[in-house]
C-alpha atoms as a PDB file:
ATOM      1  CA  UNK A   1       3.943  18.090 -12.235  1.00  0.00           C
ATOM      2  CA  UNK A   2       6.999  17.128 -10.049  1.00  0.00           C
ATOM      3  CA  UNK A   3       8.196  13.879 -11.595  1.00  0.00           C
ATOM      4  CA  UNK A   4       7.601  11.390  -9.402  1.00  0.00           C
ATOM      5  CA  UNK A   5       4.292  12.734  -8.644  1.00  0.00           C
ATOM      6  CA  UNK A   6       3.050  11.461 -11.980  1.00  0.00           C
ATOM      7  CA  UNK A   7       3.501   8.172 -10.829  1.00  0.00           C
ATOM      8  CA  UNK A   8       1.729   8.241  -7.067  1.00  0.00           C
ATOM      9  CA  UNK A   9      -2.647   7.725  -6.912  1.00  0.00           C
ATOM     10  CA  UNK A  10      -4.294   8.211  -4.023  1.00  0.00           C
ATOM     11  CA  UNK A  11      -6.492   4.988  -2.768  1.00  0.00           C
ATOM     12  CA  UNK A  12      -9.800   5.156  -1.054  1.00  0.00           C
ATOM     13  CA  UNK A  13     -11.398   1.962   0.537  1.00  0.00           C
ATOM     14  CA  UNK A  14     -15.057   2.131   0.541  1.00  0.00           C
ATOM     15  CA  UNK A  15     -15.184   5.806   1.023  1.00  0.00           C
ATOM     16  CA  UNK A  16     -19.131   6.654   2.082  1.00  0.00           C
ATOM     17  CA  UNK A  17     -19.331  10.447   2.339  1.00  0.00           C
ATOM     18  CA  UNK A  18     -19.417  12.185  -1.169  1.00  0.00           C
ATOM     19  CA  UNK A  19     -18.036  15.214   0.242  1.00  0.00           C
ATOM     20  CA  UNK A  20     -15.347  13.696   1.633  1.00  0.00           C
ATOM     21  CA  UNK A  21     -14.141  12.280  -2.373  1.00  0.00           C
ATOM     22  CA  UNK A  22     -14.670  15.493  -3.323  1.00  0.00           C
ATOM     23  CA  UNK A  23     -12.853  17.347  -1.165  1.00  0.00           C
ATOM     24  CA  UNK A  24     -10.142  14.391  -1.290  1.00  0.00           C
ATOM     25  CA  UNK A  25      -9.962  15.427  -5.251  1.00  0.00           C
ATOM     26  CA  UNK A  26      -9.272  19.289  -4.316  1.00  0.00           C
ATOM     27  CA  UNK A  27      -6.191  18.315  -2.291  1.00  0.00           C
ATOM     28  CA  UNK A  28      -5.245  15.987  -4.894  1.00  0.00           C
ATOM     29  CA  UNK A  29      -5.340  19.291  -7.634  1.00  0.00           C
ATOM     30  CA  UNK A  30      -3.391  21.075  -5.114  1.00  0.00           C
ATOM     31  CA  UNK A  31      -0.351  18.890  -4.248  1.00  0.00           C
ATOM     32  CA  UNK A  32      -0.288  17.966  -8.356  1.00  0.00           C
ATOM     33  CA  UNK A  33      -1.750  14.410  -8.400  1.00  0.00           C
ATOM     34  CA  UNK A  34      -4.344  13.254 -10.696  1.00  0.00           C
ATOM     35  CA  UNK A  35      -5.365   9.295 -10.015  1.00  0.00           C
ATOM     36  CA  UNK A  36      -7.644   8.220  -7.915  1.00  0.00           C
ATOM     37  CA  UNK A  37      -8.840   4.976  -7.323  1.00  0.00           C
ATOM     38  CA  UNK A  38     -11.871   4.041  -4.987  1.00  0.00           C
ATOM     39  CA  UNK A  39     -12.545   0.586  -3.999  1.00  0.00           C
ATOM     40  CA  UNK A  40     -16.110  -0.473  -3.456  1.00  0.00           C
ATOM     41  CA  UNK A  41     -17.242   3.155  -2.689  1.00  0.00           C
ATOM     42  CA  UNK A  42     -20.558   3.612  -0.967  1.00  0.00           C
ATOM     43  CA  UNK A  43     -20.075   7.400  -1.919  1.00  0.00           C
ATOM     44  CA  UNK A  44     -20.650   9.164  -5.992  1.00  0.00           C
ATOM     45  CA  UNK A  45     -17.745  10.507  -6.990  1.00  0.00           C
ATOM     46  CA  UNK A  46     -20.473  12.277  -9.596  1.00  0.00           C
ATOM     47  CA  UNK A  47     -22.697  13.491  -6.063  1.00  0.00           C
ATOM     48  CA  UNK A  48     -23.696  17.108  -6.245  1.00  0.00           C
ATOM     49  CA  UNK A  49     -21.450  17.695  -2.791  1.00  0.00           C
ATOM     50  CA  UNK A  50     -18.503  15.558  -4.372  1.00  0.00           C
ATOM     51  CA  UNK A  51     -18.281  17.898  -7.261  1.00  0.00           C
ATOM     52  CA  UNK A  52     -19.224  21.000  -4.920  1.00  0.00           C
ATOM     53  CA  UNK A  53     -15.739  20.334  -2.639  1.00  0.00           C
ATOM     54  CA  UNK A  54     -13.781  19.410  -5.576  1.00  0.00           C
ATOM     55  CA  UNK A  55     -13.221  22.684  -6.566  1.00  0.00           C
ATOM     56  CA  UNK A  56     -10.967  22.649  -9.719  1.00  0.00           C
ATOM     57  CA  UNK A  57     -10.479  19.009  -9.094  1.00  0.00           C
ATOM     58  CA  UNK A  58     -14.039  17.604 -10.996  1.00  0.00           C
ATOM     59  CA  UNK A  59     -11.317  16.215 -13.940  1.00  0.00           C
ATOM     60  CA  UNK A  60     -10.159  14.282 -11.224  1.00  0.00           C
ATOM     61  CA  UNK A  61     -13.451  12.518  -9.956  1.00  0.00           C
ATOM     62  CA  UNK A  62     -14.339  11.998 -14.293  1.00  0.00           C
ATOM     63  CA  UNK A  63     -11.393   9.754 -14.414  1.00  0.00           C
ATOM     64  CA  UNK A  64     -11.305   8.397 -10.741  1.00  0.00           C
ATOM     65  CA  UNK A  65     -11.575   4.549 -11.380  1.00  0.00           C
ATOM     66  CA  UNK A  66     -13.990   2.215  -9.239  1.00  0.00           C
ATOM     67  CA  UNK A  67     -12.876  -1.338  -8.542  1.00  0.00           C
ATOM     68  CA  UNK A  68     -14.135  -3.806  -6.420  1.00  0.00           C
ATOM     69  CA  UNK A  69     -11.274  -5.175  -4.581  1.00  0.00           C
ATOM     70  CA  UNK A  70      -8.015  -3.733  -2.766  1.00  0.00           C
ATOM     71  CA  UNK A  71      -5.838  -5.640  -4.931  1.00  0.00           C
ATOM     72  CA  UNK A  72      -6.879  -4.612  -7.901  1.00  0.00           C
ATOM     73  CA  UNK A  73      -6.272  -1.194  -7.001  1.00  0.00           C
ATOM     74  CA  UNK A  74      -2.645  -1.744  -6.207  1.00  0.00           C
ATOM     75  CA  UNK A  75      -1.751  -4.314  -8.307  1.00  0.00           C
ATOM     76  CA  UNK A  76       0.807  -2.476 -10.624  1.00  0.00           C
ATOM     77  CA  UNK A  77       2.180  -0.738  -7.850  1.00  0.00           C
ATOM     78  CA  UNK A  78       5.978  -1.509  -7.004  1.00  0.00           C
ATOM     79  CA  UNK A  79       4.980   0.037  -3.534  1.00  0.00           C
ATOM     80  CA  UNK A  80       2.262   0.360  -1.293  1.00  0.00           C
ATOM     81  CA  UNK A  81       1.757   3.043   1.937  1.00  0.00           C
ATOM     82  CA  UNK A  82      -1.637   3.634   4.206  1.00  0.00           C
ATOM     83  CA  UNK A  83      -2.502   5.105   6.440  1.00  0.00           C
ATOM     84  CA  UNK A  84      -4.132   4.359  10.273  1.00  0.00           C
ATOM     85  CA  UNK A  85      -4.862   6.279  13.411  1.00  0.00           C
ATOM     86  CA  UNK A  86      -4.429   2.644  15.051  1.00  0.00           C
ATOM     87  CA  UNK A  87      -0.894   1.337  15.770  1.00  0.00           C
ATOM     88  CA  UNK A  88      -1.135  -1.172  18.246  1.00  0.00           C
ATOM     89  CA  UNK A  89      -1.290  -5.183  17.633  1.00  0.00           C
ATOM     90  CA  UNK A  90       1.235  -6.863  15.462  1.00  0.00           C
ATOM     91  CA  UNK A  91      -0.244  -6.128  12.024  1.00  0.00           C
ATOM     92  CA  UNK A  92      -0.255  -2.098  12.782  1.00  0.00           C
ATOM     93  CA  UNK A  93       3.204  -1.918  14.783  1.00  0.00           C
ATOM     94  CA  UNK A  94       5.665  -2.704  11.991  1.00  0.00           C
ATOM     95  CA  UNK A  95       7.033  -0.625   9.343  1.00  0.00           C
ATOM     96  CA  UNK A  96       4.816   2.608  10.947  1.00  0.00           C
ATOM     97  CA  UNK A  97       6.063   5.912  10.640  1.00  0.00           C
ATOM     98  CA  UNK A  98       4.797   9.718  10.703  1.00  0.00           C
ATOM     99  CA  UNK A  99       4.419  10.893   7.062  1.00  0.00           C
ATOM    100  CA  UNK A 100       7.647  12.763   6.730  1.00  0.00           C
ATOM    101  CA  UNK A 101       9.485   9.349   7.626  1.00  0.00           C
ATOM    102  CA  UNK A 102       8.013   7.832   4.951  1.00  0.00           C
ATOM    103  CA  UNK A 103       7.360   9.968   2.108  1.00  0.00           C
ATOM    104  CA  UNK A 104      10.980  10.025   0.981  1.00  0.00           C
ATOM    105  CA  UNK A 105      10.661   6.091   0.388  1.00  0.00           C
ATOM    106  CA  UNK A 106       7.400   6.768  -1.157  1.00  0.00           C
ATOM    107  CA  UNK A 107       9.033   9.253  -3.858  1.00  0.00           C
ATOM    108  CA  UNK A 108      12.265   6.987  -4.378  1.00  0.00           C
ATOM    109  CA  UNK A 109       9.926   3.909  -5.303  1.00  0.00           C
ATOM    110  CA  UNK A 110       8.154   6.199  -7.761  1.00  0.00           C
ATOM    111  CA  UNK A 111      11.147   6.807 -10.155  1.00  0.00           C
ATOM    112  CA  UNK A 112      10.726   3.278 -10.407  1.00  0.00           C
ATOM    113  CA  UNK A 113       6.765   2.172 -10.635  1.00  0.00           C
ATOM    114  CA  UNK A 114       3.648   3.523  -9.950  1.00  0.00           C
ATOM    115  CA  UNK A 115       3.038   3.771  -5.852  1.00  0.00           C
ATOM    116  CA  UNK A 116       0.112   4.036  -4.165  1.00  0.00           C
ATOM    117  CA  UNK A 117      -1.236   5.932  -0.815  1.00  0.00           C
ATOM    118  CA  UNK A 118      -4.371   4.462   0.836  1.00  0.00           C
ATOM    119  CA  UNK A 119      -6.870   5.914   2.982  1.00  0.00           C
ATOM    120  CA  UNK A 120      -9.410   3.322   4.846  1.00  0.00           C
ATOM    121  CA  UNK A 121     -13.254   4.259   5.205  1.00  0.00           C
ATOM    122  CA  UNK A 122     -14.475   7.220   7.372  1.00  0.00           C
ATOM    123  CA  UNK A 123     -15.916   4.891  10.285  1.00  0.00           C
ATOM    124  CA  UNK A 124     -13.727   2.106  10.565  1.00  0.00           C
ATOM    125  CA  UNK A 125     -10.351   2.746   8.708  1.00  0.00           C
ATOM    126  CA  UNK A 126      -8.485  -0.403   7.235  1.00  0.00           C
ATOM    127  CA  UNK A 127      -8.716  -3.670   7.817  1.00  0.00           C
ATOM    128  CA  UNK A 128      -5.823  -6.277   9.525  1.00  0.00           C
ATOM    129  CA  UNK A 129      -5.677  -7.813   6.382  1.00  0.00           C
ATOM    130  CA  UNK A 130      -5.293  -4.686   4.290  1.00  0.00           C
ATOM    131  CA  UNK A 131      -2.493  -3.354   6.492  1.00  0.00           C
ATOM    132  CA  UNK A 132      -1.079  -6.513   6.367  1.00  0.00           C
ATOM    133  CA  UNK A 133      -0.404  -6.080   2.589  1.00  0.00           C
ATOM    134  CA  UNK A 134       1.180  -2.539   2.593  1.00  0.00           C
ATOM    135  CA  UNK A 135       4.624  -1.906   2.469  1.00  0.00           C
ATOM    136  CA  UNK A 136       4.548   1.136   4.922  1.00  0.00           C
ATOM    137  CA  UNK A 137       2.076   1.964   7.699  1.00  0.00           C
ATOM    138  CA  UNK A 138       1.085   5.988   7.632  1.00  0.00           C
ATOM    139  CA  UNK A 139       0.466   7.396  11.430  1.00  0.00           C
ATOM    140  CA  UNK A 140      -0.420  11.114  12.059  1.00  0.00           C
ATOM    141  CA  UNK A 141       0.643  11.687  15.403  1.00  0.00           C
ATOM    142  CA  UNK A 142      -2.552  13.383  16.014  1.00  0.00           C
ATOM    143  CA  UNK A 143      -3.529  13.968  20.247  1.00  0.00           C
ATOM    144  CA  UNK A 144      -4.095  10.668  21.884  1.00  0.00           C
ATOM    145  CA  UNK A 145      -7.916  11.607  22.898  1.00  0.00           C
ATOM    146  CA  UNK A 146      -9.263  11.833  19.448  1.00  0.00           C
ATOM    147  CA  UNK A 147      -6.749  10.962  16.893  1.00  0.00           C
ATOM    148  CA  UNK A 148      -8.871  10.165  13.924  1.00  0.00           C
ATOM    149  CA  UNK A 149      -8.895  12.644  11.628  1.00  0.00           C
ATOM    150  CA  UNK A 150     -11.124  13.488   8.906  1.00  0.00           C
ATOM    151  CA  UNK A 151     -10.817  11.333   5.156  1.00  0.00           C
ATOM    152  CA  UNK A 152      -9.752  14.826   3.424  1.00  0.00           C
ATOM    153  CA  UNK A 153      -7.818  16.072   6.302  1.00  0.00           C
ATOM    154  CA  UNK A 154      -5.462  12.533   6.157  1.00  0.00           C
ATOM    155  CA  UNK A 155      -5.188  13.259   2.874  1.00  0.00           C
ATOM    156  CA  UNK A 156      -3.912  16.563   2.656  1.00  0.00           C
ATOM    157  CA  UNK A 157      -1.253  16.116   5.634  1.00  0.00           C
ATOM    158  CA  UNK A 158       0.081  13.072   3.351  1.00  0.00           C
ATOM    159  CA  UNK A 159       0.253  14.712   0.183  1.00  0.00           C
ATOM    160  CA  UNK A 160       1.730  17.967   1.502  1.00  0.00           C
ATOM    161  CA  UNK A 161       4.705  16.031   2.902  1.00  0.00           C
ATOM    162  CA  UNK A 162       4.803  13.548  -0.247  1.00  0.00           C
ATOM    163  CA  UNK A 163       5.445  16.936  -2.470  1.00  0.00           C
ATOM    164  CA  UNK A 164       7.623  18.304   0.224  1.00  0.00           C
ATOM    165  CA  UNK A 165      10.075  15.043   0.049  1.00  0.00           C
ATOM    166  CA  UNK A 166       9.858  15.405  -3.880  1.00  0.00           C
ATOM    167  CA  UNK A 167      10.723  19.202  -3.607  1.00  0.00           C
ATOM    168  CA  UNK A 168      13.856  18.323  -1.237  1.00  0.00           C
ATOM    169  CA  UNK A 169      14.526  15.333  -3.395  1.00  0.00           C
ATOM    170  CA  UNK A 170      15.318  17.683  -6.263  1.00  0.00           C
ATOM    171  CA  UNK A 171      16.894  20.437  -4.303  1.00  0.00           C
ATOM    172  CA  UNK A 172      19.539  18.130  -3.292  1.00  0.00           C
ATOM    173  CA  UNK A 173      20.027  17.350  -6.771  1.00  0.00           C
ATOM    174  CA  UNK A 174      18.767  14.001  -5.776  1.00  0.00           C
ATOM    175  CA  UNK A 175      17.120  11.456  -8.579  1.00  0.00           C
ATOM    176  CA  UNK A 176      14.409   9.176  -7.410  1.00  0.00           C
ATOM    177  CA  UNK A 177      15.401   6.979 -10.401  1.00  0.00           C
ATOM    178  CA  UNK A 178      18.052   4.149 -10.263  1.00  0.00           C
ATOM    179  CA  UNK A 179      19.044   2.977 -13.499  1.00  0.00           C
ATOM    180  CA  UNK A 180      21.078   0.575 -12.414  1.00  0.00           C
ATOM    181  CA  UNK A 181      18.664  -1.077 -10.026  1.00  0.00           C
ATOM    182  CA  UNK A 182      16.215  -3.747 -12.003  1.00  0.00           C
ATOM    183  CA  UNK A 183      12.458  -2.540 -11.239  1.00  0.00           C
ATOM    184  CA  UNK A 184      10.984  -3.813  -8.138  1.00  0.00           C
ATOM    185  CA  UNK A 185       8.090  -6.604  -8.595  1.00  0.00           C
ATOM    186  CA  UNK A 186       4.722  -5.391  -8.749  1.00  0.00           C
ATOM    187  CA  UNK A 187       2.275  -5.628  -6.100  1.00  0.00           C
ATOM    188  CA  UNK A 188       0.160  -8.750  -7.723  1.00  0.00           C
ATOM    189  CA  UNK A 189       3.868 -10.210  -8.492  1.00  0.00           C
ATOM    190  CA  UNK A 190       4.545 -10.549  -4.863  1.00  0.00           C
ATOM    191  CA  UNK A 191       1.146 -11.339  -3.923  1.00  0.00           C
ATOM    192  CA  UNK A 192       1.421 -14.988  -5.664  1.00  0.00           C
ATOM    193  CA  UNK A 193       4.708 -15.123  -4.480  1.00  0.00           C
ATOM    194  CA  UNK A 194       3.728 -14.898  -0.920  1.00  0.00           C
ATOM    195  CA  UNK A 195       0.436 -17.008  -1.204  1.00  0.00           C
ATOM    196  CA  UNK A 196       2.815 -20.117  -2.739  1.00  0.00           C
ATOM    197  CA  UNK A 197       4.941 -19.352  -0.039  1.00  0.00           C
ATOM    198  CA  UNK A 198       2.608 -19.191   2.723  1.00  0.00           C
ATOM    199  CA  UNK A 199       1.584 -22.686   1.267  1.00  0.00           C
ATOM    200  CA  UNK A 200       5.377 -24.183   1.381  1.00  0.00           C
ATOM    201  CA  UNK A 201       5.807 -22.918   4.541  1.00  0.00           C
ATOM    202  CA  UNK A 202       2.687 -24.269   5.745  1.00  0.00           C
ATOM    203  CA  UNK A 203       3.447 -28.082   4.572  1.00  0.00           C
ATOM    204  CA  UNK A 204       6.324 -28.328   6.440  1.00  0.00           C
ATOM    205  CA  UNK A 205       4.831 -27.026   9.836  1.00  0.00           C
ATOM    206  CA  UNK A 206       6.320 -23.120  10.008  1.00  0.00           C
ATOM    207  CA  UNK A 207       3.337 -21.894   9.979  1.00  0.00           C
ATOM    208  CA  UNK A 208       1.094 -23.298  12.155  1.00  0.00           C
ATOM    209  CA  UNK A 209      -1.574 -22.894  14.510  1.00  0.00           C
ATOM    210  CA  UNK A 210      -2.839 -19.426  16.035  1.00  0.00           C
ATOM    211  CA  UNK A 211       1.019 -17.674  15.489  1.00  0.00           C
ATOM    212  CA  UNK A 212       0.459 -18.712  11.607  1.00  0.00           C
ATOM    213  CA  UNK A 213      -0.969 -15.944  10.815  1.00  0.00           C
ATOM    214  CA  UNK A 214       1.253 -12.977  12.691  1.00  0.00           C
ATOM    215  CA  UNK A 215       4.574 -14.979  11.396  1.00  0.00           C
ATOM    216  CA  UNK A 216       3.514 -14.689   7.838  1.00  0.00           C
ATOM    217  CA  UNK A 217       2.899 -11.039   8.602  1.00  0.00           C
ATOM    218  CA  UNK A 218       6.387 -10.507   9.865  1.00  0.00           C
ATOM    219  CA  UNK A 219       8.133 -12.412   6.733  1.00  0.00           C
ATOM    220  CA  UNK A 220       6.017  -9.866   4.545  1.00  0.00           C
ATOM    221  CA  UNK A 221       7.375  -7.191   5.918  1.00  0.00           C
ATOM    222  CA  UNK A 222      11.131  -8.924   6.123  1.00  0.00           C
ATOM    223  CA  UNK A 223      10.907  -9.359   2.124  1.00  0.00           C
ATOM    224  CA  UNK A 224       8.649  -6.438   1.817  1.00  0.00           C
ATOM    225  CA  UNK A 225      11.413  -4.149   3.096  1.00  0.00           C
ATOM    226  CA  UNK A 226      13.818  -5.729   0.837  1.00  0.00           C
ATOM    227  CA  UNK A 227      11.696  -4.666  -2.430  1.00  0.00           C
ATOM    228  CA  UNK A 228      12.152  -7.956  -4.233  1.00  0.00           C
ATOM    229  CA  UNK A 229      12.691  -7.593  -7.951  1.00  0.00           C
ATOM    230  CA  UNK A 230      10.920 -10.102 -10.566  1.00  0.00           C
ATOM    231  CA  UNK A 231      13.919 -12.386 -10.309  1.00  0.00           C
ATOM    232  CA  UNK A 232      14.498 -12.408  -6.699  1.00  0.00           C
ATOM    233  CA  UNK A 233      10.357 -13.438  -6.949  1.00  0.00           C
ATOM    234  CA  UNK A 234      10.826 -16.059  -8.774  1.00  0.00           C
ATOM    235  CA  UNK A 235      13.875 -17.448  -6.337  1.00  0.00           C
ATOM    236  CA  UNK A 236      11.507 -17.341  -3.507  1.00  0.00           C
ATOM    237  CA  UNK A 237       9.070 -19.552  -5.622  1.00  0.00           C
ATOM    238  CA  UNK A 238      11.788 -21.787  -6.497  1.00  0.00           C
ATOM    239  CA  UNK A 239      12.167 -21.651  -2.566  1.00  0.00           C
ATOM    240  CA  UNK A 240       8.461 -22.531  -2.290  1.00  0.00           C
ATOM    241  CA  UNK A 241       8.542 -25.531  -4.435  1.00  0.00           C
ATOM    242  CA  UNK A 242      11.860 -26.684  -2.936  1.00  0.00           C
ATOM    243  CA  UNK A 243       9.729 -26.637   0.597  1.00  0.00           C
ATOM    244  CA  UNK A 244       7.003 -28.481  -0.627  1.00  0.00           C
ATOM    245  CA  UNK A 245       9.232 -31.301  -2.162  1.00  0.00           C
ATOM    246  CA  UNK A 246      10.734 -31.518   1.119  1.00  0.00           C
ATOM    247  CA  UNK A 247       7.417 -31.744   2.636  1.00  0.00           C
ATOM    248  CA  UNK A 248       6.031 -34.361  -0.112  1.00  0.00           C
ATOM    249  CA  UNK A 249       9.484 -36.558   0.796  1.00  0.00           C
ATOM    250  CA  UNK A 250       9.132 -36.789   4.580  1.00  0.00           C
ATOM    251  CA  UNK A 251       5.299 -37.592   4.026  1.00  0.00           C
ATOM    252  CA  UNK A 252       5.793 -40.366   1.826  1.00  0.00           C
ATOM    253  CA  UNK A 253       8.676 -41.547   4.361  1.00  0.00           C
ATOM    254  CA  UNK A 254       6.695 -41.573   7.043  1.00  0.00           C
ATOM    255  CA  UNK A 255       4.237 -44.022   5.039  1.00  0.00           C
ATOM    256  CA  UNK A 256       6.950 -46.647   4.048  1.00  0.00           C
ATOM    257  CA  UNK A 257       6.748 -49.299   6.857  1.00  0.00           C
END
């Protein structure tokens, strides 16, 4: 397996067609990954049609692991990408590329953490709220008239140009390690870093009424595209608490007569 392969699992939100996981497994044997992670499937991985499109990939749907949430599926990750046929609207018009735009990030994140690649259900995709989360937003430039592809189909074109960035990666002599970089935070890391700061930010009136929501977005993907390390974390909660101090100050001001 290409090195930073080892290190990349392929997401599925609430897949609902066995076939589909199945066939999502085969492409995963072919391109050399072997994690899979499925959040609140409707669909078996252990289906009679799963294990019929698998073909040579059934080792892959016996260790595919079920969870019930999206952040529990990412939560080690030091990098998040998904994918969406949808790119208008705030939350699906930053940080979106075609896959060969982002594939080299995904592969230089890898020598560093586990990374993830997420594929939203067959009728509906992703959520705002999931997108909102990812590092990177995935677009096929598929024709305008009927760009959503197929669950397997998504998959393959990802994967195909994930190994191709590895493969050109170590042509060039490249390493996706960086030794002298600390490790970037997990995914949960930044997740309670960015809830305390939401909260900060909220006391003093930065966030606030119907923008709140599309401004916290934005700062995600401002830090988000910095790849914060543990200790830069932990400044921005040291941020957080400053904020709220500030907030608790001019509150208690405000009640002096």
């Amino acid at each position: 397996m290409t090195a930073p392969l080892a290190n990349c699992c392929v997401v599925l939100v609430r897949p609902q067609i066995a076939a589909n996981v199945g066939a999502v497994a085969r492409a995963m044997r072919n391109f050399g990954l072997t994690d899979l992670v499925l959040v609140e499937p409707a669909a078996d991985p252990n289906d009679r049609e799963a294990r019929r499109l698998a073909t040579h990939g059934e080792s892959i749907l016996d260790r595919a692991k079920r969870v019930s949430e999206f952040g529990e599926a990412v939560a080690d990750c030091v990098l998040v990408a998904a994918t969406s046929a949808r790119t208008g609207g705030l939350f699906r018009a930053q940080t979106v590329g075609w896959p060969e735009q982002i594939m080299p990030a995904v592969v230089t994140a890898a020598g560093q953490g586990p990374v993830a690649l997420v594929f939203g259900t067959e009728s509906s995709g992703l959520t705002n709220e999931e997108v909102s989360r990812c590092h990177y937003l995935i677009h096929i430039p598929a024709d305008a008239d009927y760009p959503a592809l197929n669950l397997a189909q998504s998959v393959v074109i990802c994967l195909y140009e994930l190994r191709r960035a590895c493969i050109q990666g170590e042509r060039r002599g490249v390493s996706p390690t960086c030794p002298e970089s600390p490790p970037v935070a997990d995914f949960a890391t930044q997740e309670q870093m960015y809830a305390h700061l939401r909260e900060a930010l909220e006391a003093i009136h930065f966030l606030y009424g119907e923008k709140a929501d599309a401004l916290m977005h934005a700062l995600r993907h401002l830090i988000g595209r910095a790849r914060p390390t543990e200790m830069e974390v932990k400044l921005l909660h040291g941020l957080a608490r400053q904020l709220e101090w500030a907030a608790n100050e001019l509150s208690d001001r405000k009640k002096c007569p």
